[in-house]
PDB file of N, CA and C in Angstrom:
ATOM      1  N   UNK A   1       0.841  -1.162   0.000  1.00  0.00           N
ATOM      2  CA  UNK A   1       0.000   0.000   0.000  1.00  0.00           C
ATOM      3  C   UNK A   1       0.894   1.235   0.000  1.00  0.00           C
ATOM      4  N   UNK A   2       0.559   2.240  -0.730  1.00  0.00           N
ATOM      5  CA  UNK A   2       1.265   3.187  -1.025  1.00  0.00           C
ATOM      6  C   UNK A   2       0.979   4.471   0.079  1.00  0.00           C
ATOM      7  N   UNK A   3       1.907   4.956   0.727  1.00  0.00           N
ATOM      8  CA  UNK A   3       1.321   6.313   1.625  1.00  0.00           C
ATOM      9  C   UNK A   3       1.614   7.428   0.729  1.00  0.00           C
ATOM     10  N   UNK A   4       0.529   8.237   0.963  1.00  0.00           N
ATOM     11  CA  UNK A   4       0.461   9.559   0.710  1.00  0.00           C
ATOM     12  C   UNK A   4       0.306  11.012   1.683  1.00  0.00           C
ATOM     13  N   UNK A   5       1.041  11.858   1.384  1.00  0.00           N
ATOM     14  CA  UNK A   5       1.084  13.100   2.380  1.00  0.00           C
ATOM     15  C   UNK A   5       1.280  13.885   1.203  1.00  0.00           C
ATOM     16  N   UNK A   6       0.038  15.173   1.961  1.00  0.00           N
ATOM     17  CA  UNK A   6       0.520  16.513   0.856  1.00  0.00           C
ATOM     18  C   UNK A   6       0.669  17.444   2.101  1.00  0.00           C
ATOM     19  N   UNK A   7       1.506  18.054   1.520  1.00  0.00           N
ATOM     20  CA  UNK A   7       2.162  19.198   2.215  1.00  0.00           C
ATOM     21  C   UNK A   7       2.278  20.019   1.489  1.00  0.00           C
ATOM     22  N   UNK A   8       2.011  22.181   2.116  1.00  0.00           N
ATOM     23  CA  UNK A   8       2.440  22.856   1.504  1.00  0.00           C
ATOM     24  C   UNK A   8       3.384  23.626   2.183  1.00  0.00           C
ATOM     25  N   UNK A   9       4.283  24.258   1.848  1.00  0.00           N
ATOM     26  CA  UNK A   9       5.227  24.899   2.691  1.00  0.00           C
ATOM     27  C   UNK A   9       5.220  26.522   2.743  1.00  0.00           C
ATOM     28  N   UNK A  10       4.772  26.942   3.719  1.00  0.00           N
ATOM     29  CA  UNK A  10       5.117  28.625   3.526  1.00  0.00           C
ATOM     30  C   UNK A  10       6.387  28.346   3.979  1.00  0.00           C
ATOM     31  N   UNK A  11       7.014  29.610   3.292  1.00  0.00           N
ATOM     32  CA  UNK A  11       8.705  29.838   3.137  1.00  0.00           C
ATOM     33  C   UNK A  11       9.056  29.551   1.488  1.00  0.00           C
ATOM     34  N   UNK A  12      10.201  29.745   2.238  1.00  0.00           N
ATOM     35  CA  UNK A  12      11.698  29.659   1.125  1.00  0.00           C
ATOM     36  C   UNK A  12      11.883  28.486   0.762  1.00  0.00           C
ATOM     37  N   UNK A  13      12.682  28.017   0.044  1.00  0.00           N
ATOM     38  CA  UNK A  13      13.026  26.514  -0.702  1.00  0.00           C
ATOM     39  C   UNK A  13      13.986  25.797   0.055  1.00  0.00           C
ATOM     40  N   UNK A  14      14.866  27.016   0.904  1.00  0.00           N
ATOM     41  CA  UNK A  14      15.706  26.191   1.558  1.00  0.00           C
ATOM     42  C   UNK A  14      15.463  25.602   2.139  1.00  0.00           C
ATOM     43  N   UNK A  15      13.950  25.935   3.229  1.00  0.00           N
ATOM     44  CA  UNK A  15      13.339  25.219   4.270  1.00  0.00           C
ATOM     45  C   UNK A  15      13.039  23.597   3.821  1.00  0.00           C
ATOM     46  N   UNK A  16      12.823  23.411   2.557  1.00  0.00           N
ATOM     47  CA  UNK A  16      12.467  22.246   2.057  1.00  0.00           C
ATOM     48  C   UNK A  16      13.200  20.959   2.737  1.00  0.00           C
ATOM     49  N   UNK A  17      14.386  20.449   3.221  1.00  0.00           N
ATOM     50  CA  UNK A  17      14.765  19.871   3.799  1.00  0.00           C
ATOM     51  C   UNK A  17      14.282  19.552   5.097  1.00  0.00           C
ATOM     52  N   UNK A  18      14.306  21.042   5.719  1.00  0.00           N
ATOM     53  CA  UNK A  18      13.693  20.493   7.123  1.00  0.00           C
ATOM     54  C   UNK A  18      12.244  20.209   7.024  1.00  0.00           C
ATOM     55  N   UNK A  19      11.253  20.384   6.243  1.00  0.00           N
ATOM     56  CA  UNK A  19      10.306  19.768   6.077  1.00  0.00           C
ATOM     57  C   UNK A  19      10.594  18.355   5.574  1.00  0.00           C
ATOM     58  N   UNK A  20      11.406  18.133   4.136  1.00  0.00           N
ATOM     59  CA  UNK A  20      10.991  16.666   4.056  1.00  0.00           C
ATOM     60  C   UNK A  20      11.684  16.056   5.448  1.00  0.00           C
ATOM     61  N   UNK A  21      12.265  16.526   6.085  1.00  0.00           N
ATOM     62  CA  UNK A  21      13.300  15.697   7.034  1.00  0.00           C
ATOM     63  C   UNK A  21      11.893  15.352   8.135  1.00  0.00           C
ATOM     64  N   UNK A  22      11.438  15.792   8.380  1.00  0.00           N
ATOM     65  CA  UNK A  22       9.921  16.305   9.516  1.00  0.00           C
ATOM     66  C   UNK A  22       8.975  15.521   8.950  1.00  0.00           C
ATOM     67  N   UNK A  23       8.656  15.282   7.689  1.00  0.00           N
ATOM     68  CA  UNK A  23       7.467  14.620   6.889  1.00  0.00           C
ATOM     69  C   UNK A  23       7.715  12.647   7.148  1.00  0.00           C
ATOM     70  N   UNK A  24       9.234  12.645   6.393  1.00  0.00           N
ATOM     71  CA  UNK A  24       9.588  11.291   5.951  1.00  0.00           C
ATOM     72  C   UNK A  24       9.119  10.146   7.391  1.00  0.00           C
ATOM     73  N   UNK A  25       9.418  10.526   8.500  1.00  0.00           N
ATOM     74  CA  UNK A  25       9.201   9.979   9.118  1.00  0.00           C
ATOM     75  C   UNK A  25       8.285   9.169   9.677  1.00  0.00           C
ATOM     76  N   UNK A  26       6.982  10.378   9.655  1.00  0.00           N
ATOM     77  CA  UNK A  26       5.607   9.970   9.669  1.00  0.00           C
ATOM     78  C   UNK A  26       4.834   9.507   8.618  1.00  0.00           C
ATOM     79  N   UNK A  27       5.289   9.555   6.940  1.00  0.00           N
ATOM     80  CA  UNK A  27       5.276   8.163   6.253  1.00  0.00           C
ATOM     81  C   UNK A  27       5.905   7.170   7.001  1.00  0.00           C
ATOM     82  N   UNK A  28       6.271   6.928   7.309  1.00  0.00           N
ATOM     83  CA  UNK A  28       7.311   6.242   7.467  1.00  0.00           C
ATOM     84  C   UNK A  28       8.557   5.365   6.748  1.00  0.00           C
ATOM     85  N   UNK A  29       8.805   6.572   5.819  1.00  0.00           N
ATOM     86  CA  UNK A  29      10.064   7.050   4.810  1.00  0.00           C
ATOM     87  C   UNK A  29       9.921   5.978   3.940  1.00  0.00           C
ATOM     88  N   UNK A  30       8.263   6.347   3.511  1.00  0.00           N
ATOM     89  CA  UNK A  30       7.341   4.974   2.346  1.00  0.00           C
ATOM     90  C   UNK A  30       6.378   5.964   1.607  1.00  0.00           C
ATOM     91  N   UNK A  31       6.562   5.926   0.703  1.00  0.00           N
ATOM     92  CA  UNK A  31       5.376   6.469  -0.098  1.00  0.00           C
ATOM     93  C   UNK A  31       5.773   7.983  -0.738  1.00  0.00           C
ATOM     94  N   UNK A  32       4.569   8.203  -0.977  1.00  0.00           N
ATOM     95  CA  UNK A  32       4.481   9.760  -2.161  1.00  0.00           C
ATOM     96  C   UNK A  32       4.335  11.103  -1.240  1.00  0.00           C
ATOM     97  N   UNK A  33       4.958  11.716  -1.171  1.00  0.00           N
ATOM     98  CA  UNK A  33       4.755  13.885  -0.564  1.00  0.00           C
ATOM     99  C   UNK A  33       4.773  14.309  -1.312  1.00  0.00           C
ATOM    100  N   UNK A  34       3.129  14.877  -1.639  1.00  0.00           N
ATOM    101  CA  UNK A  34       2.809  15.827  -2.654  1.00  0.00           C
ATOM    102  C   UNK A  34       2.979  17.429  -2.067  1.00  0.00           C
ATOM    103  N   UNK A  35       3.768  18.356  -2.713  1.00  0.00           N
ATOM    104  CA  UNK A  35       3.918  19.398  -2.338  1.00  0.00           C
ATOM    105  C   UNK A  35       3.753  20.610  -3.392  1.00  0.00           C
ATOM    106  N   UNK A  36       2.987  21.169  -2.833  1.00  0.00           N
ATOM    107  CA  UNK A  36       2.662  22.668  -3.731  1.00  0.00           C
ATOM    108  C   UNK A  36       3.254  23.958  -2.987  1.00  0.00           C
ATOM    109  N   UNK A  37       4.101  23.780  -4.145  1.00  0.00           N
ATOM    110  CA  UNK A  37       4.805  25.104  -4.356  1.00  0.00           C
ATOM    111  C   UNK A  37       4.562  26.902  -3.851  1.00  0.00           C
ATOM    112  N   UNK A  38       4.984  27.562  -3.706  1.00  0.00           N
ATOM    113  CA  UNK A  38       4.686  28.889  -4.298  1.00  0.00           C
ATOM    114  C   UNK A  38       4.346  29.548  -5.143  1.00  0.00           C
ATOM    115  N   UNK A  39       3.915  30.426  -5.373  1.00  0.00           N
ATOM    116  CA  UNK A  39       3.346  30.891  -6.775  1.00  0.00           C
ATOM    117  C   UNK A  39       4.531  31.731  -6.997  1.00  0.00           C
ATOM    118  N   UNK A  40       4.959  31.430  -8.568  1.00  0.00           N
ATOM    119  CA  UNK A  40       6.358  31.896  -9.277  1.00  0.00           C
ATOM    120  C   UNK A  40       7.126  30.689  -9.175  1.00  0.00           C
ATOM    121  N   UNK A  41       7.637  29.865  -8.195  1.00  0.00           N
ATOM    122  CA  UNK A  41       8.054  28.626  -8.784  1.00  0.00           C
ATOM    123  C   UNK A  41       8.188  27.691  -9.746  1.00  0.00           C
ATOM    124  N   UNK A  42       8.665  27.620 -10.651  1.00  0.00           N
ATOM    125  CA  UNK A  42       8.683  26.605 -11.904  1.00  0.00           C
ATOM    126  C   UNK A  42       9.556  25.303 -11.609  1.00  0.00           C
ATOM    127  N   UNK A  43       9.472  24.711 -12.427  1.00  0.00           N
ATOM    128  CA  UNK A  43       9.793  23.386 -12.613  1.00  0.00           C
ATOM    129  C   UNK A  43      11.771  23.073 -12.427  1.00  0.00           C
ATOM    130  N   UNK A  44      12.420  24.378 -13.087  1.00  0.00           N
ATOM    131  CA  UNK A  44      13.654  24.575 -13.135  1.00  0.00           C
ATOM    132  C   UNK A  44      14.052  24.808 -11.608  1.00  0.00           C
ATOM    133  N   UNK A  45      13.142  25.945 -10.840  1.00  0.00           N
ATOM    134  CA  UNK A  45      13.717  25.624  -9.295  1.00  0.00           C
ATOM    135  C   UNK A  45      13.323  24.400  -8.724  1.00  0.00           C
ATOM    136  N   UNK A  46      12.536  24.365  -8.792  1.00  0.00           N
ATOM    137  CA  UNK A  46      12.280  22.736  -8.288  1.00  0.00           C
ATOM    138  C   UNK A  46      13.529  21.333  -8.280  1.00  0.00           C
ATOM    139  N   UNK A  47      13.967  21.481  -9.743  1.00  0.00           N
ATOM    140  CA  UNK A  47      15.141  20.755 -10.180  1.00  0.00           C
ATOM    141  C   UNK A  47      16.451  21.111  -9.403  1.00  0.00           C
ATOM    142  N   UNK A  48      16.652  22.714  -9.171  1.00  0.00           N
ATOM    143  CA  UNK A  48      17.596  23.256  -8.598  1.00  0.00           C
ATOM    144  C   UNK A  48      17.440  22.792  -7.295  1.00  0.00           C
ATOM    145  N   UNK A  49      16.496  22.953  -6.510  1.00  0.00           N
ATOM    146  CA  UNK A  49      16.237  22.879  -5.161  1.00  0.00           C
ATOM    147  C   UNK A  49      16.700  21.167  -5.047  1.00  0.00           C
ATOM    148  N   UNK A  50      16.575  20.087  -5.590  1.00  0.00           N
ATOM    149  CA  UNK A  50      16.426  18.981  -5.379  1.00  0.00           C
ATOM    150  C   UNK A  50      18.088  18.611  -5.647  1.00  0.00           C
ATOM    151  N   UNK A  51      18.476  19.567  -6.445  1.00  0.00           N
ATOM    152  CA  UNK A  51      19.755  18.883  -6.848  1.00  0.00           C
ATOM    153  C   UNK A  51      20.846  19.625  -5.440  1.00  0.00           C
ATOM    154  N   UNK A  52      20.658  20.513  -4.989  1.00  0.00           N
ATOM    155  CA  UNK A  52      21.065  21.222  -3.807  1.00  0.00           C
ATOM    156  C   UNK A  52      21.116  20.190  -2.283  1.00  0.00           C
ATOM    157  N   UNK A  53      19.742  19.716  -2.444  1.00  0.00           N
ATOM    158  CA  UNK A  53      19.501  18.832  -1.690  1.00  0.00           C
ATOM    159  C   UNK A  53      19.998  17.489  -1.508  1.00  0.00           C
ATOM    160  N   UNK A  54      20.527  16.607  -2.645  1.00  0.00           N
ATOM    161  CA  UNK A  54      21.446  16.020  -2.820  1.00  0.00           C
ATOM    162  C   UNK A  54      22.864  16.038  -2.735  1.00  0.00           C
ATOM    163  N   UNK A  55      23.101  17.272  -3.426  1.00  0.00           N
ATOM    164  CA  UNK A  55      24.780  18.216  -3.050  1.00  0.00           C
ATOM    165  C   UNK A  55      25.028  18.263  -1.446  1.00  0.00           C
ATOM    166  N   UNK A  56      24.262  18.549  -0.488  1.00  0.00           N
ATOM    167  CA  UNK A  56      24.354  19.257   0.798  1.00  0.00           C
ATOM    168  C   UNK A  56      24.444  17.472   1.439  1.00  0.00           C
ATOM    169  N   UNK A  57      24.206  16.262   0.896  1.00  0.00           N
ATOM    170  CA  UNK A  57      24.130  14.849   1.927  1.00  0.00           C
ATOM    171  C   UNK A  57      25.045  14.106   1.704  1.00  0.00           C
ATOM    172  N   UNK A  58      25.827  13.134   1.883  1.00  0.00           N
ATOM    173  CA  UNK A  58      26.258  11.751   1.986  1.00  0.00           C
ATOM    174  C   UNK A  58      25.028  10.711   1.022  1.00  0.00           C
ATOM    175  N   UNK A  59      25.753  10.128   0.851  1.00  0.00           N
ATOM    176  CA  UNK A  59      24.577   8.745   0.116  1.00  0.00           C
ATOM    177  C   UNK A  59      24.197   8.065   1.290  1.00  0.00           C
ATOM    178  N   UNK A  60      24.899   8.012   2.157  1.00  0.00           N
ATOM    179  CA  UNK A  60      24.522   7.513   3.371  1.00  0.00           C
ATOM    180  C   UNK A  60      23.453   7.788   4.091  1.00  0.00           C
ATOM    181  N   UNK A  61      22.933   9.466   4.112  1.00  0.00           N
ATOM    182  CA  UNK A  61      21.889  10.340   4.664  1.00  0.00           C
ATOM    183  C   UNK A  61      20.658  10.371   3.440  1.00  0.00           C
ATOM    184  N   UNK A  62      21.215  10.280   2.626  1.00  0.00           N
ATOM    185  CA  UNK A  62      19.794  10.202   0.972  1.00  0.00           C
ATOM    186  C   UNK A  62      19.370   8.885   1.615  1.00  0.00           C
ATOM    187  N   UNK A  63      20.367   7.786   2.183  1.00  0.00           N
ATOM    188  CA  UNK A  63      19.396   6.481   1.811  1.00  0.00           C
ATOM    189  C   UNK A  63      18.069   6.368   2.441  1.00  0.00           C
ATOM    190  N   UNK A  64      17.871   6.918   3.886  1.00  0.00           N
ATOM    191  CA  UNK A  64      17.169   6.705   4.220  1.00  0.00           C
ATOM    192  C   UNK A  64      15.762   7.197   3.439  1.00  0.00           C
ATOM    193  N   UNK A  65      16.039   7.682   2.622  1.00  0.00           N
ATOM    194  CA  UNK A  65      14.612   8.164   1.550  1.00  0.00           C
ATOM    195  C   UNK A  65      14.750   7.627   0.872  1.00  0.00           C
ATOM    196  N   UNK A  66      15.180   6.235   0.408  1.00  0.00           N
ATOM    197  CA  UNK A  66      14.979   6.210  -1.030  1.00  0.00           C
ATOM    198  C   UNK A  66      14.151   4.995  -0.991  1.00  0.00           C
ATOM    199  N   UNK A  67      12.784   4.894  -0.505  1.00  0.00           N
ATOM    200  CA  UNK A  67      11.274   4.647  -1.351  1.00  0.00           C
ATOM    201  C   UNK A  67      10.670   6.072  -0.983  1.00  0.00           C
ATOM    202  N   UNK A  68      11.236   6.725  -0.912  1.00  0.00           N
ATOM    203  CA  UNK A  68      10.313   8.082  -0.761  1.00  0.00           C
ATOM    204  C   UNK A  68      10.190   8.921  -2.052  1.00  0.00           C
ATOM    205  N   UNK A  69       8.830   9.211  -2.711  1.00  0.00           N
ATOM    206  CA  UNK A  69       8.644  10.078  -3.893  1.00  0.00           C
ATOM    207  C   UNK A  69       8.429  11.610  -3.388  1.00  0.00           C
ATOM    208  N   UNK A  70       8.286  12.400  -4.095  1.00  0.00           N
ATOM    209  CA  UNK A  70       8.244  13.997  -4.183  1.00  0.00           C
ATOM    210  C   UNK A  70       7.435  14.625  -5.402  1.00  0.00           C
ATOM    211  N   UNK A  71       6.205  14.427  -5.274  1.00  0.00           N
ATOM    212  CA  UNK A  71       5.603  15.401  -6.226  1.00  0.00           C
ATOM    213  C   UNK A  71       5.906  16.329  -5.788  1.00  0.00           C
ATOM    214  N   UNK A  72       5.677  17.683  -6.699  1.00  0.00           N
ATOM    215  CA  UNK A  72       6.131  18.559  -6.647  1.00  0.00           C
ATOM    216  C   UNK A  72       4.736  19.671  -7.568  1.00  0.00           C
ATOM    217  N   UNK A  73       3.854  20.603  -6.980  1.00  0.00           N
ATOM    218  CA  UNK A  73       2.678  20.674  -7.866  1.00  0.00           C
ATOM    219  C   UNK A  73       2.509  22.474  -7.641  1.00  0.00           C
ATOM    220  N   UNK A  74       2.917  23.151  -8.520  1.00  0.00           N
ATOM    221  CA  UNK A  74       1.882  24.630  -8.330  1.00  0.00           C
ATOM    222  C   UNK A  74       0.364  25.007  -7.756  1.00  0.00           C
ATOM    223  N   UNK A  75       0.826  25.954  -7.312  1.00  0.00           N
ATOM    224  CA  UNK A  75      -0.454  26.770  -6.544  1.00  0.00           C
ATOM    225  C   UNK A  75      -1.817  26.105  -7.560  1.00  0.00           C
ATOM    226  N   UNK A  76      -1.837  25.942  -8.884  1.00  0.00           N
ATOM    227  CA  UNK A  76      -2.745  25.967  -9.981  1.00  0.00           C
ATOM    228  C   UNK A  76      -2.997  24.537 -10.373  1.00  0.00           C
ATOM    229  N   UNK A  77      -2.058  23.630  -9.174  1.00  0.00           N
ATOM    230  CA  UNK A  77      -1.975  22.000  -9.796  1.00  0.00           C
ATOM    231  C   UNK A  77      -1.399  21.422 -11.156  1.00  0.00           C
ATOM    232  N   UNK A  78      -0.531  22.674 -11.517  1.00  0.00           N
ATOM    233  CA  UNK A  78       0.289  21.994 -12.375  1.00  0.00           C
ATOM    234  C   UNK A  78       2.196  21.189 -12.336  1.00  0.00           C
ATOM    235  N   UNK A  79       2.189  20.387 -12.681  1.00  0.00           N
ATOM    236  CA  UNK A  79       3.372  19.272 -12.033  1.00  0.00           C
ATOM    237  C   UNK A  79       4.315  20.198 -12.791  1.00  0.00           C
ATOM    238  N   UNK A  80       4.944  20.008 -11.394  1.00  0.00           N
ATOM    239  CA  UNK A  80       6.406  20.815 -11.409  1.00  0.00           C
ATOM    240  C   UNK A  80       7.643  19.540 -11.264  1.00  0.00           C
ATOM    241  N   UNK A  81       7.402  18.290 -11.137  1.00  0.00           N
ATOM    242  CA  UNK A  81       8.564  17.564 -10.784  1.00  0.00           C
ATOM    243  C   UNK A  81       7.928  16.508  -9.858  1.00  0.00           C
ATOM    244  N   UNK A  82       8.703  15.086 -10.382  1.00  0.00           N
ATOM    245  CA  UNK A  82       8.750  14.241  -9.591  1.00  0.00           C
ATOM    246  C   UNK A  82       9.976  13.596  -9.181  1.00  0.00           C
ATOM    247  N   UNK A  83      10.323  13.964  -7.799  1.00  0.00           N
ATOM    248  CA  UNK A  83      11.589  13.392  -7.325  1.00  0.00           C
ATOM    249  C   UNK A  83      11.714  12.386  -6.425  1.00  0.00           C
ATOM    250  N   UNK A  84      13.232  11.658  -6.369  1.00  0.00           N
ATOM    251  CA  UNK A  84      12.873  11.058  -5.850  1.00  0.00           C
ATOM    252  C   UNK A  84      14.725  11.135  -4.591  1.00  0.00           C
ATOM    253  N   UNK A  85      14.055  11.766  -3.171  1.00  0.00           N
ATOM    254  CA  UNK A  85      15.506  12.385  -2.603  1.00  0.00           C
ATOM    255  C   UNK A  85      16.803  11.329  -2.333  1.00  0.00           C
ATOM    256  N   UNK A  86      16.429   9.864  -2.114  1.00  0.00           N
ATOM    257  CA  UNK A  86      16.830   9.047  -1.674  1.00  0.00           C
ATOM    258  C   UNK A  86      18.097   8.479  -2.876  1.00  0.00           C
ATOM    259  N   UNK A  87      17.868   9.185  -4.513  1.00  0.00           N
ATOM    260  CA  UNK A  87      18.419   8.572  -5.218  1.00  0.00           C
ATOM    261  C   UNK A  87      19.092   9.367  -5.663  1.00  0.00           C
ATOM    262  N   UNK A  88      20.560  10.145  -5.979  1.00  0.00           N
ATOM    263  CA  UNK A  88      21.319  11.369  -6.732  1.00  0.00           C
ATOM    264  C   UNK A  88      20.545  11.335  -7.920  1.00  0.00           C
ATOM    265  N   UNK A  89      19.884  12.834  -8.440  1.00  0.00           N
ATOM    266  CA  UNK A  89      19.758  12.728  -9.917  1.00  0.00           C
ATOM    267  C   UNK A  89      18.019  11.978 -10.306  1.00  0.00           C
ATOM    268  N   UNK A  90      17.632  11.096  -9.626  1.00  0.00           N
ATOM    269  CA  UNK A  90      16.195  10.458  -9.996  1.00  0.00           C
ATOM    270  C   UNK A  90      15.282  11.033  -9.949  1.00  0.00           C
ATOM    271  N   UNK A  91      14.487  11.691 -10.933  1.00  0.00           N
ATOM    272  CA  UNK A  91      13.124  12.304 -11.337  1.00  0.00           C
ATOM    273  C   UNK A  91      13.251  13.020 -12.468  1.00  0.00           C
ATOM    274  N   UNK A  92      12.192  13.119 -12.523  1.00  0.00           N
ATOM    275  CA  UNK A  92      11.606  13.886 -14.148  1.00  0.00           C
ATOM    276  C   UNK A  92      11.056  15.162 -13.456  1.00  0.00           C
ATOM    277  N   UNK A  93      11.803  16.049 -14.115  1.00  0.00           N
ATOM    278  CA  UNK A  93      11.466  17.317 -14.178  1.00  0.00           C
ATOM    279  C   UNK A  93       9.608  17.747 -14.906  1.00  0.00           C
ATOM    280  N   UNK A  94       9.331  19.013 -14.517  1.00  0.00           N
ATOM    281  CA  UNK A  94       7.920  19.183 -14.802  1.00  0.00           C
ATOM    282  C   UNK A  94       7.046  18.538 -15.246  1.00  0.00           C
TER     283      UNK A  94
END
């Protein structure tokens, strides 16, 4: 069975970590976090933000996410990205 959590984040992008770090758990670092964005966000920060997020860990610290997905969705519900944090590099952009 697949878990699902949507989350939206007021703030900045940087915060994004300490949210997924706060989220994964209570999946229980299983399933899909759907997250909507800010308005002005595109698909390219999204990519940026994720690849930052990878840059800043160890493979050691990604692993523990990796069955964890990351939608990624605008204010308007349009897909900005599906990532996936647990893996360097894994997802499709917008």
């Amino acid at each position: 069975m697949l878990g699902r959590q949507v989350k939206t984040f007021a703030g900045k992008p940087n915060q994004f970590p300490n949210r997924l770090r706060a989220a994964a758990p209570t999946m229980k670092y299983e399933g899909e976090l759907l997250v909507q964005v800010a308005p002005g966000v595109d698909a390219a920060a999204v990519e940026g933000m994720m690849k930052r997020f990878w840059g800043n860990r160890s493979d050691a610290r990604l692993a523990v996410y990796q069955n964890v997905w990351v939608a990624f969705r605008s204010p308007d519900g349009r897909p900005l990205g599906l990532w996936m944090p647990g893996v360097r590099g894994l997802g499709v952009p917008g």
